[in-house]
C-alpha atoms as a PDB file:
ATOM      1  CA  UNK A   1    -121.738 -24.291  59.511  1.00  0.00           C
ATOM      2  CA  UNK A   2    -121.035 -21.765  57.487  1.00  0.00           C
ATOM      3  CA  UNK A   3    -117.990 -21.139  54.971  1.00  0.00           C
ATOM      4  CA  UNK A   4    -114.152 -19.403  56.205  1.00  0.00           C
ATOM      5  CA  UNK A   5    -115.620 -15.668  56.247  1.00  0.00           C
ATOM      6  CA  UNK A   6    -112.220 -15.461  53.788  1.00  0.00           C
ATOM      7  CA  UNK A   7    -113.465 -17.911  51.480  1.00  0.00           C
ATOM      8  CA  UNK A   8    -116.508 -16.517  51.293  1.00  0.00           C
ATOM      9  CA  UNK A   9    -115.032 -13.236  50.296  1.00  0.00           C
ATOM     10  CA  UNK A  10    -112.704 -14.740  47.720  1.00  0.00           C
ATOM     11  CA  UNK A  11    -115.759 -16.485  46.179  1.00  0.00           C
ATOM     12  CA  UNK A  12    -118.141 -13.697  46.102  1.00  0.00           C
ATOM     13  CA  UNK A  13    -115.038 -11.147  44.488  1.00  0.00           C
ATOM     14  CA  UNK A  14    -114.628 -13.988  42.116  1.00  0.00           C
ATOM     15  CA  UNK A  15    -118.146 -14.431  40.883  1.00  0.00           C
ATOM     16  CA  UNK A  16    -118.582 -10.573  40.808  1.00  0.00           C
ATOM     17  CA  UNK A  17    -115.326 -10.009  38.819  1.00  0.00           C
ATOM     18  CA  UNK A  18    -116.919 -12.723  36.517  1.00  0.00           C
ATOM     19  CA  UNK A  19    -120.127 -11.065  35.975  1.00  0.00           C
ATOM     20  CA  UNK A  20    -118.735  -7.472  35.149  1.00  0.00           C
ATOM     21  CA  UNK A  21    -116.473  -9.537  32.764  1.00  0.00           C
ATOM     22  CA  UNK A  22    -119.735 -11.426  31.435  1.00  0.00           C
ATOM     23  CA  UNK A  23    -121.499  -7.655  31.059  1.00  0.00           C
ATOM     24  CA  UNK A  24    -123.778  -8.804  33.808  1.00  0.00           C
ATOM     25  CA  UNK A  25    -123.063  -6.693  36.362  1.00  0.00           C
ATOM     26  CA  UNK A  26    -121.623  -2.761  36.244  1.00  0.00           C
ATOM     27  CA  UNK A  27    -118.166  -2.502  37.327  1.00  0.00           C
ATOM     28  CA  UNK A  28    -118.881   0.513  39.603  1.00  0.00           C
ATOM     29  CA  UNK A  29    -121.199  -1.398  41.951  1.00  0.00           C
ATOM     30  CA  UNK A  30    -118.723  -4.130  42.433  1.00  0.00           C
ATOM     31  CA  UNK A  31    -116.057  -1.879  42.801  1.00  0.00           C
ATOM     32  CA  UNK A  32    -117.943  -0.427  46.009  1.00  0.00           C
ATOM     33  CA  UNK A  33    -118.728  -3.376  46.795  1.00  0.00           C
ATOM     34  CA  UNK A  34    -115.450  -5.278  47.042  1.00  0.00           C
ATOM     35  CA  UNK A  35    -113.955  -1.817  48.531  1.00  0.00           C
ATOM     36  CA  UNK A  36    -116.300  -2.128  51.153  1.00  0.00           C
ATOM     37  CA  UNK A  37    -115.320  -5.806  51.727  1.00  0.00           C
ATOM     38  CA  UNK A  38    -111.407  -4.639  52.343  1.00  0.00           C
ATOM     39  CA  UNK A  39    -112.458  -1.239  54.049  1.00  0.00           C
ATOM     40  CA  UNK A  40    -114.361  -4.054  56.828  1.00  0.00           C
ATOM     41  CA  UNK A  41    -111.315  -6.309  56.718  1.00  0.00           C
ATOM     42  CA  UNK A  42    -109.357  -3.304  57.584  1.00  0.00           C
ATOM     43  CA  UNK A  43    -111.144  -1.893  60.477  1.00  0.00           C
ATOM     44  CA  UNK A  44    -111.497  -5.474  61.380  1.00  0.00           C
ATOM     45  CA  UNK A  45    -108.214  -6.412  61.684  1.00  0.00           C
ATOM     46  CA  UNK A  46    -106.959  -3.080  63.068  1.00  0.00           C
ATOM     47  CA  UNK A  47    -109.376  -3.681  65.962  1.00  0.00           C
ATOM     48  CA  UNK A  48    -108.442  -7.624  66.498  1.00  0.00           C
ATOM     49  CA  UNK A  49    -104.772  -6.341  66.915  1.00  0.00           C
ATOM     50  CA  UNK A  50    -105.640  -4.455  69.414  1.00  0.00           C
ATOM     51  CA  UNK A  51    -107.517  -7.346  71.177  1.00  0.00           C
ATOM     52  CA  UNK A  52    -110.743  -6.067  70.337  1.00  0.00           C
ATOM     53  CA  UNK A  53    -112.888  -8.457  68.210  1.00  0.00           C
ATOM     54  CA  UNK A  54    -115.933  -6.719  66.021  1.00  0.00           C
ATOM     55  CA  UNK A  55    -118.522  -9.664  65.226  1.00  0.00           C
ATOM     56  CA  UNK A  56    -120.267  -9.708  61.930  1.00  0.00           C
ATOM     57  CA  UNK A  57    -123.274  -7.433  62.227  1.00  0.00           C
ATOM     58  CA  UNK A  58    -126.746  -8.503  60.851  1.00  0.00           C
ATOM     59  CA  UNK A  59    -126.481  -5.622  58.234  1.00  0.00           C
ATOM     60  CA  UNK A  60    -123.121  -7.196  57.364  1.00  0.00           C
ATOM     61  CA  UNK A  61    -125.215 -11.059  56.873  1.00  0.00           C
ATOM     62  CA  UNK A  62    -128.244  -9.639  54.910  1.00  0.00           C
ATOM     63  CA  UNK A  63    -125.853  -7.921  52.395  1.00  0.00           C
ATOM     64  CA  UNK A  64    -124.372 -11.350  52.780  1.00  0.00           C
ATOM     65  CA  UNK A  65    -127.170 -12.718  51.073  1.00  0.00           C
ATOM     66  CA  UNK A  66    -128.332  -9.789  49.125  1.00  0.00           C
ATOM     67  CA  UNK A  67    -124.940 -10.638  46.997  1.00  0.00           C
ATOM     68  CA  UNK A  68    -125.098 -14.340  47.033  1.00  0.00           C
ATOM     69  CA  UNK A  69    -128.768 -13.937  45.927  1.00  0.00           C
ATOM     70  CA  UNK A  70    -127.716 -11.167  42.997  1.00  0.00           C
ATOM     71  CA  UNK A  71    -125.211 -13.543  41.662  1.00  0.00           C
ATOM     72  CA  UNK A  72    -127.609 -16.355  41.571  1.00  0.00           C
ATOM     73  CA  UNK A  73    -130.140 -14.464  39.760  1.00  0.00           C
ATOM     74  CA  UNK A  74    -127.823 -12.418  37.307  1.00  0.00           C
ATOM     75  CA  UNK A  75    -125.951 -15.867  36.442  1.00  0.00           C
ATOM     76  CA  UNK A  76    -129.514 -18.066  35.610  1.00  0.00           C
ATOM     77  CA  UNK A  77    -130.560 -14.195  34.365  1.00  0.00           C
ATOM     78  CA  UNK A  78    -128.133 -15.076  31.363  1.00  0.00           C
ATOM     79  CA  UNK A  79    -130.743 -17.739  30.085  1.00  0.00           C
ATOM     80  CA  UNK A  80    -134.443 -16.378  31.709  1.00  0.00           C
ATOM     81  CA  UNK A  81    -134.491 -12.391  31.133  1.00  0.00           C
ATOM     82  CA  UNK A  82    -136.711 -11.932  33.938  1.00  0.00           C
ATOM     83  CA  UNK A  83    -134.063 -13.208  36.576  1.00  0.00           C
ATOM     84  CA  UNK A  84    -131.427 -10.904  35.455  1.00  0.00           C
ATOM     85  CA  UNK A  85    -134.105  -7.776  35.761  1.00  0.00           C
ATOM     86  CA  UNK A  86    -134.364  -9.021  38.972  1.00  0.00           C
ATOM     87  CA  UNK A  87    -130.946  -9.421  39.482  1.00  0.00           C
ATOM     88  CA  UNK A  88    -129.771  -6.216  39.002  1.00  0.00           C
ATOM     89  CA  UNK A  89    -132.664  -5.080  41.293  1.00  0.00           C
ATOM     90  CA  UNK A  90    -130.608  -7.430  44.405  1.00  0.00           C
ATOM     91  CA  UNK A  91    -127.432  -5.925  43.500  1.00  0.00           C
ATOM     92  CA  UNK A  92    -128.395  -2.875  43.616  1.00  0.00           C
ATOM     93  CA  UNK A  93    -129.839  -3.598  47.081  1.00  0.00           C
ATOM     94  CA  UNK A  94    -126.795  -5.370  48.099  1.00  0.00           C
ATOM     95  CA  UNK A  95    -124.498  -2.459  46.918  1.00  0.00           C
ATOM     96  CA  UNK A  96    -126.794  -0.111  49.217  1.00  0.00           C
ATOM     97  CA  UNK A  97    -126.067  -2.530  52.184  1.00  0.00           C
ATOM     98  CA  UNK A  98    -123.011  -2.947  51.623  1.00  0.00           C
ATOM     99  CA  UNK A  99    -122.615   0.793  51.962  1.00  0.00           C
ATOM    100  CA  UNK A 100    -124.867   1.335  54.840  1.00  0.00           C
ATOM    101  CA  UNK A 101    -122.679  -1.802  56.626  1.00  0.00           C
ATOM    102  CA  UNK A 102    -119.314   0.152  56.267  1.00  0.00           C
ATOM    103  CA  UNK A 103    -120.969   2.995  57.654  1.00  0.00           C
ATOM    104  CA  UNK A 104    -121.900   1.001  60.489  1.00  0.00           C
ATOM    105  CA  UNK A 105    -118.652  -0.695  60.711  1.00  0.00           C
ATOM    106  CA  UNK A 106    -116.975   2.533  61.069  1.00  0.00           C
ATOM    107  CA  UNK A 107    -119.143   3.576  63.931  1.00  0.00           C
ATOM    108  CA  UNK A 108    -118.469   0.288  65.893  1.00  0.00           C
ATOM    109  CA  UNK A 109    -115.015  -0.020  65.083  1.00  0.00           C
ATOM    110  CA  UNK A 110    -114.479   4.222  66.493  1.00  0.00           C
ATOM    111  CA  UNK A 111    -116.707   3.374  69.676  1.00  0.00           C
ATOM    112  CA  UNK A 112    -114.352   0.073  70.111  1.00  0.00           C
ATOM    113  CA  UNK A 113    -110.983   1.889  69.452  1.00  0.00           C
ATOM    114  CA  UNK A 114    -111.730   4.840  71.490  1.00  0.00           C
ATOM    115  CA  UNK A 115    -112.719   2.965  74.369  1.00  0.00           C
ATOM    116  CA  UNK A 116    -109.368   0.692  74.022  1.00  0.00           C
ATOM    117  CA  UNK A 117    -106.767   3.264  73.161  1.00  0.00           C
END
């Protein structure tokens, strides 16, 4: 089972918050990151009060684990130089999802409303 889909965003703002602090990560990319994140929650919960759920999409999992996989590697990239290369490689592929999920977000979440309303 997986984590509270809340939870999950509080831990992933928290560990990217902690890596821009550590000089690990660029602030920029988190920032669109984490604006996508409440951007999603937005749409989300605009839709759900209108009785209309919008399920996770599997863009919205693999950036998901692009992130969880980007913090991994930039926090052991700290100690092995080679991870944290690598590292900023996955967040910069998460940052692109993240992106390209909002963008699809959007679409489902107009399709959804105008149907509804």
């Amino acid at each position: 089972q997986f984590m509270d889909p809340l939870a999950d965003k509080l831990l992933i703002t928290a560990a990217l918050v902690s890596l821009v602090q550590m000089d690990l990560a660029q602030s920029w990319m988190v920032v669109v990151i984490l604006g996508r994140e409440i951007a999603v929650t937005v749409l989300r919960s605009l839709a759900q009060s209108r009785g209309v759920a919008i399920p996770a999409s599997p863009l919205g999992k693999f950036k998901m684990v692009s992130q969880v996989v980007a913090i991994l590697l930039l926090i052991l990239g700290d100690h092995v130089p080679e991870f944290a290369a690598l590292g900023r490689i996955v967040l910069w592929i998460a940052m692109l999802t993240a992106v390209a999920s909002a963008v699809d977000y959007y679409r489902r979440f107009n399709g959804v409303i105008n149907q509804n309303w």
